[in-house]
C-alpha atoms as a PDB file:
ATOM      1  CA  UNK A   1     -29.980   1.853   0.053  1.00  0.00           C
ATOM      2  CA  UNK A   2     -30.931   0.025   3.232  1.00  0.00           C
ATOM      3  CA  UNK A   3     -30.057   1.666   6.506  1.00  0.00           C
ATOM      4  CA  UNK A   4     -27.307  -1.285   7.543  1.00  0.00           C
ATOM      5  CA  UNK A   5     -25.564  -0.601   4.470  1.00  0.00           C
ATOM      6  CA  UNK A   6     -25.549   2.868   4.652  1.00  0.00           C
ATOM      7  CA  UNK A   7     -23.876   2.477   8.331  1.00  0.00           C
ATOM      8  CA  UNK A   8     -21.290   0.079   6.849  1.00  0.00           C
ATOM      9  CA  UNK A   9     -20.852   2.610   4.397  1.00  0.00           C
ATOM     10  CA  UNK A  10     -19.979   5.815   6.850  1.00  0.00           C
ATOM     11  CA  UNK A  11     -18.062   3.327   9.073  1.00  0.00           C
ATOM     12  CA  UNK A  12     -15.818   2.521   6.637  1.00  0.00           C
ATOM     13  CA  UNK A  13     -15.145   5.803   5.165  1.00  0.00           C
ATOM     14  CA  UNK A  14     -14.686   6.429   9.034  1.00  0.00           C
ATOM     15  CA  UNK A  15     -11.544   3.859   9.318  1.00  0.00           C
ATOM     16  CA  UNK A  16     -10.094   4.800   6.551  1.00  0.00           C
ATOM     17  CA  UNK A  17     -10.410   8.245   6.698  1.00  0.00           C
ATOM     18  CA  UNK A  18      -8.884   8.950  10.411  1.00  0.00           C
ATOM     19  CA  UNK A  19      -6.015   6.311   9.303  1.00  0.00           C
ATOM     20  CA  UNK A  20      -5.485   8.584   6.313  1.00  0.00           C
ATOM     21  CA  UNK A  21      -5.583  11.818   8.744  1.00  0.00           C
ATOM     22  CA  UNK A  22      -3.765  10.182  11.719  1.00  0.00           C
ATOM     23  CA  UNK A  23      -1.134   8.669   9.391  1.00  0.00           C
ATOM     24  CA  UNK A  24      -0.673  12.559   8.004  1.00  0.00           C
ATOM     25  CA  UNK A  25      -1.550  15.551   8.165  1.00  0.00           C
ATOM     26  CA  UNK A  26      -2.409  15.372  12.082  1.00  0.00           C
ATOM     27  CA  UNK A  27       0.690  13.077  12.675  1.00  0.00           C
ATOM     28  CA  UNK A  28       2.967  15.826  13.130  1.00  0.00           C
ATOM     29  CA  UNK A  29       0.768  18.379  15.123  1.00  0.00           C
ATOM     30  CA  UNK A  30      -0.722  15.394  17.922  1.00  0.00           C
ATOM     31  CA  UNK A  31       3.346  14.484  18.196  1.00  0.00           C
ATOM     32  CA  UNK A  32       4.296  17.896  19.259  1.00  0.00           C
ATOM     33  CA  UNK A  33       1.014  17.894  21.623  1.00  0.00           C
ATOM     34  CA  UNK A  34       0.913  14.571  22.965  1.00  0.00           C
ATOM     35  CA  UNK A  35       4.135  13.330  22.538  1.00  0.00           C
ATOM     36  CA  UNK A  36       4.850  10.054  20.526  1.00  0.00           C
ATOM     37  CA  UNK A  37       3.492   8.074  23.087  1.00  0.00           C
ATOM     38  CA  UNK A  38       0.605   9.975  23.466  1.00  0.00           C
ATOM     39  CA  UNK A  39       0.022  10.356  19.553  1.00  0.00           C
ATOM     40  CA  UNK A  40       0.767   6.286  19.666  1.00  0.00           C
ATOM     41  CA  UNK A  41      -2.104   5.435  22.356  1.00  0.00           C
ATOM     42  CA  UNK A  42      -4.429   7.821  20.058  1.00  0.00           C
ATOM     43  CA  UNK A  43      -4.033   6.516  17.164  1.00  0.00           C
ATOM     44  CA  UNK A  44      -4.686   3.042  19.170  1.00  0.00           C
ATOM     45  CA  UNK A  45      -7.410   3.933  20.005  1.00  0.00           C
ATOM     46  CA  UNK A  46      -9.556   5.362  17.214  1.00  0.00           C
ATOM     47  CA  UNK A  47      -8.119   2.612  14.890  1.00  0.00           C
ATOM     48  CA  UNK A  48      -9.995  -0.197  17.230  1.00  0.00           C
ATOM     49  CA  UNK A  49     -12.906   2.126  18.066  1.00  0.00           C
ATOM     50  CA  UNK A  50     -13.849   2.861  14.046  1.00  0.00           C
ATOM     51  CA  UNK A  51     -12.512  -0.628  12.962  1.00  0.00           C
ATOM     52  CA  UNK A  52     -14.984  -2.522  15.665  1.00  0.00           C
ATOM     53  CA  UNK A  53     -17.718  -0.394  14.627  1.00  0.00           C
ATOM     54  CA  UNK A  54     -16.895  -1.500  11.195  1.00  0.00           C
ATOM     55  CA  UNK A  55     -17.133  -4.769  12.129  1.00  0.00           C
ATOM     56  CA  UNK A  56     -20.253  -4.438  13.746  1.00  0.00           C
ATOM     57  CA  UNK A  57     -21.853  -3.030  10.912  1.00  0.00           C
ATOM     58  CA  UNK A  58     -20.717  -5.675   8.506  1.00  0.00           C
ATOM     59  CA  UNK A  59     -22.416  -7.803  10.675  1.00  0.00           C
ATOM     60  CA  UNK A  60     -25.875  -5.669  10.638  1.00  0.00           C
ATOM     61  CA  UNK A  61     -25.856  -6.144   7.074  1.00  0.00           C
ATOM     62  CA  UNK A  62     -28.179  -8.889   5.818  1.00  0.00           C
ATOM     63  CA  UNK A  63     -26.193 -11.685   3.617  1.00  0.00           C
ATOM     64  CA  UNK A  64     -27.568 -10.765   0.310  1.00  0.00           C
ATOM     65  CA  UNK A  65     -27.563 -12.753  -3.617  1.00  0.00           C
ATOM     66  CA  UNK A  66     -23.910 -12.514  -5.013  1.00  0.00           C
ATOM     67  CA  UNK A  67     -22.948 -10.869  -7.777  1.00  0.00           C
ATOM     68  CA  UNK A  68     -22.286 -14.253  -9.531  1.00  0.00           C
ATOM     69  CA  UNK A  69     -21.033 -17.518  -8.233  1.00  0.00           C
ATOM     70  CA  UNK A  70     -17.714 -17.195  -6.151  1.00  0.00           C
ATOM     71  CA  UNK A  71     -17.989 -20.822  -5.317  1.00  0.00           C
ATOM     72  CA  UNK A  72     -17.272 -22.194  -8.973  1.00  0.00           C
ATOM     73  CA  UNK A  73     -13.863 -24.032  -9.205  1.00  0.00           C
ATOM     74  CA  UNK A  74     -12.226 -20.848 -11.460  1.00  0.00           C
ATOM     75  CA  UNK A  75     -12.842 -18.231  -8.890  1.00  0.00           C
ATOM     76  CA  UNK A  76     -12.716 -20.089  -5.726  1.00  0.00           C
ATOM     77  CA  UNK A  77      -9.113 -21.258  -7.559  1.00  0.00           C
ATOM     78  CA  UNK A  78      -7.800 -17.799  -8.493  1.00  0.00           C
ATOM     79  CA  UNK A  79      -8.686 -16.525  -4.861  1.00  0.00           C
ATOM     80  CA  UNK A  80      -7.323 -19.481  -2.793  1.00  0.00           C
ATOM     81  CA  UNK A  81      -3.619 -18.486  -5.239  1.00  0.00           C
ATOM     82  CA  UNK A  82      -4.286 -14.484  -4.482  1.00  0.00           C
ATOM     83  CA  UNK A  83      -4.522 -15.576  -0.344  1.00  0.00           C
ATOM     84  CA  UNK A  84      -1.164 -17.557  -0.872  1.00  0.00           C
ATOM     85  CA  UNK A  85       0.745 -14.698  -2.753  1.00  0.00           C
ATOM     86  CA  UNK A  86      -0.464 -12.475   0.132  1.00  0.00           C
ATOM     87  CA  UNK A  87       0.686 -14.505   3.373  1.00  0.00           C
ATOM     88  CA  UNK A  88       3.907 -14.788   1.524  1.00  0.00           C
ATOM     89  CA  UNK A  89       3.946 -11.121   1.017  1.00  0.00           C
ATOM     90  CA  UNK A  90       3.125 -10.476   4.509  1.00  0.00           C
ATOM     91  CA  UNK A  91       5.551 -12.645   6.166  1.00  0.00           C
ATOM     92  CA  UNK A  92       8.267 -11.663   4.085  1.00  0.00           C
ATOM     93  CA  UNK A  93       7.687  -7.605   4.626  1.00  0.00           C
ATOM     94  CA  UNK A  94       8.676  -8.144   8.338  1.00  0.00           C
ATOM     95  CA  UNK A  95      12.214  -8.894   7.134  1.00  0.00           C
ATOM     96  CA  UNK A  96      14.475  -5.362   6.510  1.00  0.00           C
ATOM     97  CA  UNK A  97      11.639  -3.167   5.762  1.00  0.00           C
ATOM     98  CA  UNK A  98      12.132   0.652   5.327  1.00  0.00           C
ATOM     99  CA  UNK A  99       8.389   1.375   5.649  1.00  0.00           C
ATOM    100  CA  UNK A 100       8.135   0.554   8.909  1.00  0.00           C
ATOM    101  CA  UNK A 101       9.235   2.835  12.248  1.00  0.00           C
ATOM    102  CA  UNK A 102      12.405   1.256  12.670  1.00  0.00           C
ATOM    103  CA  UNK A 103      15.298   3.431  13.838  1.00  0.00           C
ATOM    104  CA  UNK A 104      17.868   0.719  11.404  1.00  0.00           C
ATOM    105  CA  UNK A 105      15.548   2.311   7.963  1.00  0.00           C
ATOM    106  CA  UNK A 106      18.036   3.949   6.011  1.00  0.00           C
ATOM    107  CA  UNK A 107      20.401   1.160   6.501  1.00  0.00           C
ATOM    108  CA  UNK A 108      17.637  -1.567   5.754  1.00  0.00           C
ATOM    109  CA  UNK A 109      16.964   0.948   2.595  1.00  0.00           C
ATOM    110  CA  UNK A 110      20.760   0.983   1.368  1.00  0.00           C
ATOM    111  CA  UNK A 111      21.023  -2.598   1.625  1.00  0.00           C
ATOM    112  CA  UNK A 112      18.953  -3.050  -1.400  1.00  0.00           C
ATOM    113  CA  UNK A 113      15.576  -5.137  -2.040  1.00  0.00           C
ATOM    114  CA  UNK A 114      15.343  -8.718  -1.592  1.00  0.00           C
ATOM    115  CA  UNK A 115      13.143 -11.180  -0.788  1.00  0.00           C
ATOM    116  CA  UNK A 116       9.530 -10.080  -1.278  1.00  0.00           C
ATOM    117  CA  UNK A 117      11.220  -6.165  -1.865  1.00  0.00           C
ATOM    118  CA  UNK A 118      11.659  -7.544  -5.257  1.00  0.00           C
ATOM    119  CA  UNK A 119       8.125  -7.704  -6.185  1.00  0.00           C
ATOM    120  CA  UNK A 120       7.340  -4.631  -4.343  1.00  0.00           C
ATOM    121  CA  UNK A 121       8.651  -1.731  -1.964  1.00  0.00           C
ATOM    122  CA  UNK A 122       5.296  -2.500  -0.161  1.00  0.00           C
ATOM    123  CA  UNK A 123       4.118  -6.007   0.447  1.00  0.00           C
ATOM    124  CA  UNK A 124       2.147  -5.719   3.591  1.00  0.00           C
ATOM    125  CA  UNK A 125       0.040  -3.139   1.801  1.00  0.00           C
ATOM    126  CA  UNK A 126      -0.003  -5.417  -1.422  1.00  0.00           C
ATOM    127  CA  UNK A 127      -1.113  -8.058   0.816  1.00  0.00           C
ATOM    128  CA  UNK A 128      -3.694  -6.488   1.895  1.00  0.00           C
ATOM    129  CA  UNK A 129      -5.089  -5.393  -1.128  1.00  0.00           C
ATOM    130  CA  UNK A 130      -4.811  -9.076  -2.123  1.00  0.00           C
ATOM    131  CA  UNK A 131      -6.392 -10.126   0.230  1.00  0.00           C
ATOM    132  CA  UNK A 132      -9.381  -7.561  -0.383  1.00  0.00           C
ATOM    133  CA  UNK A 133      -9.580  -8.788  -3.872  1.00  0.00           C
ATOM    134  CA  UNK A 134     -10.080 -12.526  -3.031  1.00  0.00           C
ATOM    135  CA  UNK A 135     -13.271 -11.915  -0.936  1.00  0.00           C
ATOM    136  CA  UNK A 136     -14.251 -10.076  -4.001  1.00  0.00           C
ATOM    137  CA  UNK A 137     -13.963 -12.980  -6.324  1.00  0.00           C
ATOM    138  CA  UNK A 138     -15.163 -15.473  -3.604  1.00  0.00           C
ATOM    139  CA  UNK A 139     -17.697 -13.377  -2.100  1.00  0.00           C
ATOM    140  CA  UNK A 140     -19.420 -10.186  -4.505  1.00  0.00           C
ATOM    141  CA  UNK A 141     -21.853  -9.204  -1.983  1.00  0.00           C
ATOM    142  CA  UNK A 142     -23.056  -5.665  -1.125  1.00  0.00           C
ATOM    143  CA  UNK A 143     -21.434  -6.112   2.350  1.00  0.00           C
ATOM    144  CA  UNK A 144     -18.179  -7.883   1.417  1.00  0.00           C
ATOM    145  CA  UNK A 145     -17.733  -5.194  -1.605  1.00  0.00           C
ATOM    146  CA  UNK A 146     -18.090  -2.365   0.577  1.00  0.00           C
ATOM    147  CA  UNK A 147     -15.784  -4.043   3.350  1.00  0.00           C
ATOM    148  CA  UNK A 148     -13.120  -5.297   1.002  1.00  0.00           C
ATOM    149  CA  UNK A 149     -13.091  -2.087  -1.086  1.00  0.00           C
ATOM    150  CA  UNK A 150     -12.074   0.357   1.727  1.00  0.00           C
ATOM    151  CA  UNK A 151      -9.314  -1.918   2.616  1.00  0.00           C
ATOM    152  CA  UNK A 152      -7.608  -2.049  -0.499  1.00  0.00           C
ATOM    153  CA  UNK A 153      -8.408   1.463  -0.622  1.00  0.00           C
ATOM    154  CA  UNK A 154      -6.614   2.403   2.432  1.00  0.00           C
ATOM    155  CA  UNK A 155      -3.733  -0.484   1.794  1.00  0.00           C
ATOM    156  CA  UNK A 156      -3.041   1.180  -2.116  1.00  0.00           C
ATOM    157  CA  UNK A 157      -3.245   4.731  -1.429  1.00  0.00           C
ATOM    158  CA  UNK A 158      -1.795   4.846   1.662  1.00  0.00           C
ATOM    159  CA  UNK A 159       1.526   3.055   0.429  1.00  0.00           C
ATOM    160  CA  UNK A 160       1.299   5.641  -2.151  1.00  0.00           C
ATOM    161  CA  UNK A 161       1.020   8.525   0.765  1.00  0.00           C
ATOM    162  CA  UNK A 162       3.195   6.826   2.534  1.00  0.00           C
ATOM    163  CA  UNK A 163       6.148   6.846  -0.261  1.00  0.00           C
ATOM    164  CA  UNK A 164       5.706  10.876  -0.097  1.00  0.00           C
ATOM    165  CA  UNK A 165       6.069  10.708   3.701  1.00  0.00           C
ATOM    166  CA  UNK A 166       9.331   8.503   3.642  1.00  0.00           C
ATOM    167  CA  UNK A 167      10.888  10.711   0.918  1.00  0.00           C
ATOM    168  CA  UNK A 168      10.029  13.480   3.426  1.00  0.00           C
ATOM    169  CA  UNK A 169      11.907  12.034   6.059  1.00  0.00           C
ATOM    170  CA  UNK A 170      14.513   9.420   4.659  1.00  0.00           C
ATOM    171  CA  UNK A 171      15.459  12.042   1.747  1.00  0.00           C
ATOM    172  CA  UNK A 172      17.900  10.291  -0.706  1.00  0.00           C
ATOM    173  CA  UNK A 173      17.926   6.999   1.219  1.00  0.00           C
ATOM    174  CA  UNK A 174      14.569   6.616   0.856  1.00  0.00           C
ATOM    175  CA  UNK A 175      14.665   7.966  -3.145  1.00  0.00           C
ATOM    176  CA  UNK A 176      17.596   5.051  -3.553  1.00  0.00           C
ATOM    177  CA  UNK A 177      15.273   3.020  -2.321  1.00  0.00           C
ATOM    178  CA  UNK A 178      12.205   3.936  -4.924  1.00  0.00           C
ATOM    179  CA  UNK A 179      14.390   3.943  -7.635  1.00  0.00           C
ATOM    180  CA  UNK A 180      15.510   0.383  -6.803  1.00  0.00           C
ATOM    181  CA  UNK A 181      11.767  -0.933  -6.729  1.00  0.00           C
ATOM    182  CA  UNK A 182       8.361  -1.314  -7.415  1.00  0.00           C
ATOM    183  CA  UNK A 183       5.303  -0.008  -6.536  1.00  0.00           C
ATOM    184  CA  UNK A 184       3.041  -2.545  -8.388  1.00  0.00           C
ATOM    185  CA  UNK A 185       3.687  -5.898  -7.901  1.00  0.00           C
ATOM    186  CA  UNK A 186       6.704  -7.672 -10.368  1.00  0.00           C
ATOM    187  CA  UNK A 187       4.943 -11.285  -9.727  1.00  0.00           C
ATOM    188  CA  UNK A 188       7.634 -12.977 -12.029  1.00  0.00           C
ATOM    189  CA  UNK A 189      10.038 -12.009  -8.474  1.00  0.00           C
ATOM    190  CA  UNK A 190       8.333 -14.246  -6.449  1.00  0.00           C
ATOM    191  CA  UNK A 191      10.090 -17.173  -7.171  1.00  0.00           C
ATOM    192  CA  UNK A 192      13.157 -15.312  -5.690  1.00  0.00           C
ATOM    193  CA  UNK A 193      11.306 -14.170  -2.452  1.00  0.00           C
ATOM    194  CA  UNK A 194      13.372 -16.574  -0.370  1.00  0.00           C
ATOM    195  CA  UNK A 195      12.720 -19.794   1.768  1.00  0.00           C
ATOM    196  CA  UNK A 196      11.190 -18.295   4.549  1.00  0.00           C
ATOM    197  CA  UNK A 197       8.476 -15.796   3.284  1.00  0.00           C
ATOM    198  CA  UNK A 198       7.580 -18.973   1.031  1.00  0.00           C
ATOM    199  CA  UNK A 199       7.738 -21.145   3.738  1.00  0.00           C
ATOM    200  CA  UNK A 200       5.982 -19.086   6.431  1.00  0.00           C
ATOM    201  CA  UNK A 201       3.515 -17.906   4.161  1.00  0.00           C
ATOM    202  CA  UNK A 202       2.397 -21.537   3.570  1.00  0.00           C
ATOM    203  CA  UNK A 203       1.746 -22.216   6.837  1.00  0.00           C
ATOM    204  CA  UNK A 204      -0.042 -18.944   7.673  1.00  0.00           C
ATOM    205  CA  UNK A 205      -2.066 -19.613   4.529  1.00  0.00           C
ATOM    206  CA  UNK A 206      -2.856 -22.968   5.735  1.00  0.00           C
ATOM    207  CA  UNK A 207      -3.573 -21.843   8.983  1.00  0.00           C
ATOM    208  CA  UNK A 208      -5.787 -19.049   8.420  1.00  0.00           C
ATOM    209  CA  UNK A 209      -7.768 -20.364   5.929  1.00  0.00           C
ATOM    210  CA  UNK A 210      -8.146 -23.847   8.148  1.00  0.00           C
ATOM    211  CA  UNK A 211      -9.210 -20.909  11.232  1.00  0.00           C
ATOM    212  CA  UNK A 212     -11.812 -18.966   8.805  1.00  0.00           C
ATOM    213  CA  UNK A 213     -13.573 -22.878   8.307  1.00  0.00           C
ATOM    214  CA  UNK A 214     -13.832 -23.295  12.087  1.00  0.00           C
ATOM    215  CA  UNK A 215     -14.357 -19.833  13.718  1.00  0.00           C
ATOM    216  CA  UNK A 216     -17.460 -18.522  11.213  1.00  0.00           C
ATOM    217  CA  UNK A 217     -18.263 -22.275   9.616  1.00  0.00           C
ATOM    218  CA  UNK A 218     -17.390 -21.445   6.073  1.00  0.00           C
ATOM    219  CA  UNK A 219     -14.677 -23.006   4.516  1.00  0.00           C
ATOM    220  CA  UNK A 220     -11.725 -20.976   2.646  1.00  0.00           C
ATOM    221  CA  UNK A 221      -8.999 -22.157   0.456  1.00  0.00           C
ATOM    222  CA  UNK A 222      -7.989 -25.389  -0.357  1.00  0.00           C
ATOM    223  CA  UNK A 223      -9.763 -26.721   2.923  1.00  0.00           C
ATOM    224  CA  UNK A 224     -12.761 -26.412   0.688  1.00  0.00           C
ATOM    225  CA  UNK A 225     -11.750 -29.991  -0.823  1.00  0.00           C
ATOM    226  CA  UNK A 226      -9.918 -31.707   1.836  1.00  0.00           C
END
């Protein structure tokens, strides 16, 4: 192993291991310390430090031979779909989610799923992890495995940490609200995620993938044939 891998490598396990410890075990200690505040401009802070020298590795890397060829028509098809279902994921878990640090949770939570809550309790995460496993198909490089893997790593276990957590502190609201949903993804459910994760997720798709084309010159999604 090359020395630029191996430094994508330990930054990596860096971000997602001080998310993993930030996001629990230390959470409760660097509260009581720092205050929420304090614990909030922390966790700020080592999230952008490791995640830019993530970044900065990637880019040390040299673009190597892929794995096999992510730019044939049935892979470059199945990920442009995958980077659809994930923007409408994404937009959609903005709308009454439990997960996040909203003071409203256990009412969001007795309210029941819908939208994009019907194909999982955790659709940011999922969208993540989507999102990971498109540059996979697209992309099966050293660098982009590495990269991709520790974020749908961090996205899949920590929604799975992060249902222990919420238990922890939303007791039987938050149990109401497990027993009511899924973990993995029910993809038959999309079709009732609503008109506006649909519709916003379009356009962020479109958007994004039009923005990966012109800010690192390679195209991405369906811009690929337009």
């Amino acid at each position: 192993m090359d020395h630029a891998l191996a430094g994508l490598i330990a930054s990596a396990t860096a971000f997602v291991g001080t998310h993993f410890a930030l996001s629990h075990p230390l959470r409760a200690p660097l509260v009581r310390s720092l205050g929420q505040g304090g614990f909030m401009g922390l966790y700020s802070v080592v999230a952008l430090a490791t995640f830019g020298w993530m970044a900065l590795a990637f880019r040390a890397v040299p673009p190597a031979a892929p794995l096999w060829d992510g730019f044939a028509p049935a892979p470059w098809s199945g990920a442009t779909l995958l980077m659809l279902i994930a923007a409408v994921l994404l937009v959609g878990s903005f709308q009454g989610n439990p997960a996040l640090p909203a003071p409203n949770a256990a009412e969001a939570a007795a309210r029941g799923p819908r939208g994009v809550f019907l194909v999982t309790r955790h659709p940011m995460m999922w969208s993540f992890a989507l999102w990971s496993i498109s540059h996979v198909i697209v992309s099966p490089t050293p660098r982009v495995l590495v990269l991709s893997l520790a974020m749908a790593f961090l996205a899949l276990v920590g929604s799975h940490l992060q249902d222990r957590k919420k238990a922890m502190q939303m007791g039987k609201a938050w149990q109401g609200w497990q027993t009511q949903t899924s973990y993995w993804p029910r993809l038959g459910s999309l079709s009732r995620a609503g008109i506006v994760p649909w519709l916003g997720g379009t356009a962020l798709w479109l958007i994004a993938s039009w923005a990966h084309g012109w800010l690192i010159a390679m195209p991405a999604g369906v811009w690929r044939w337009i």
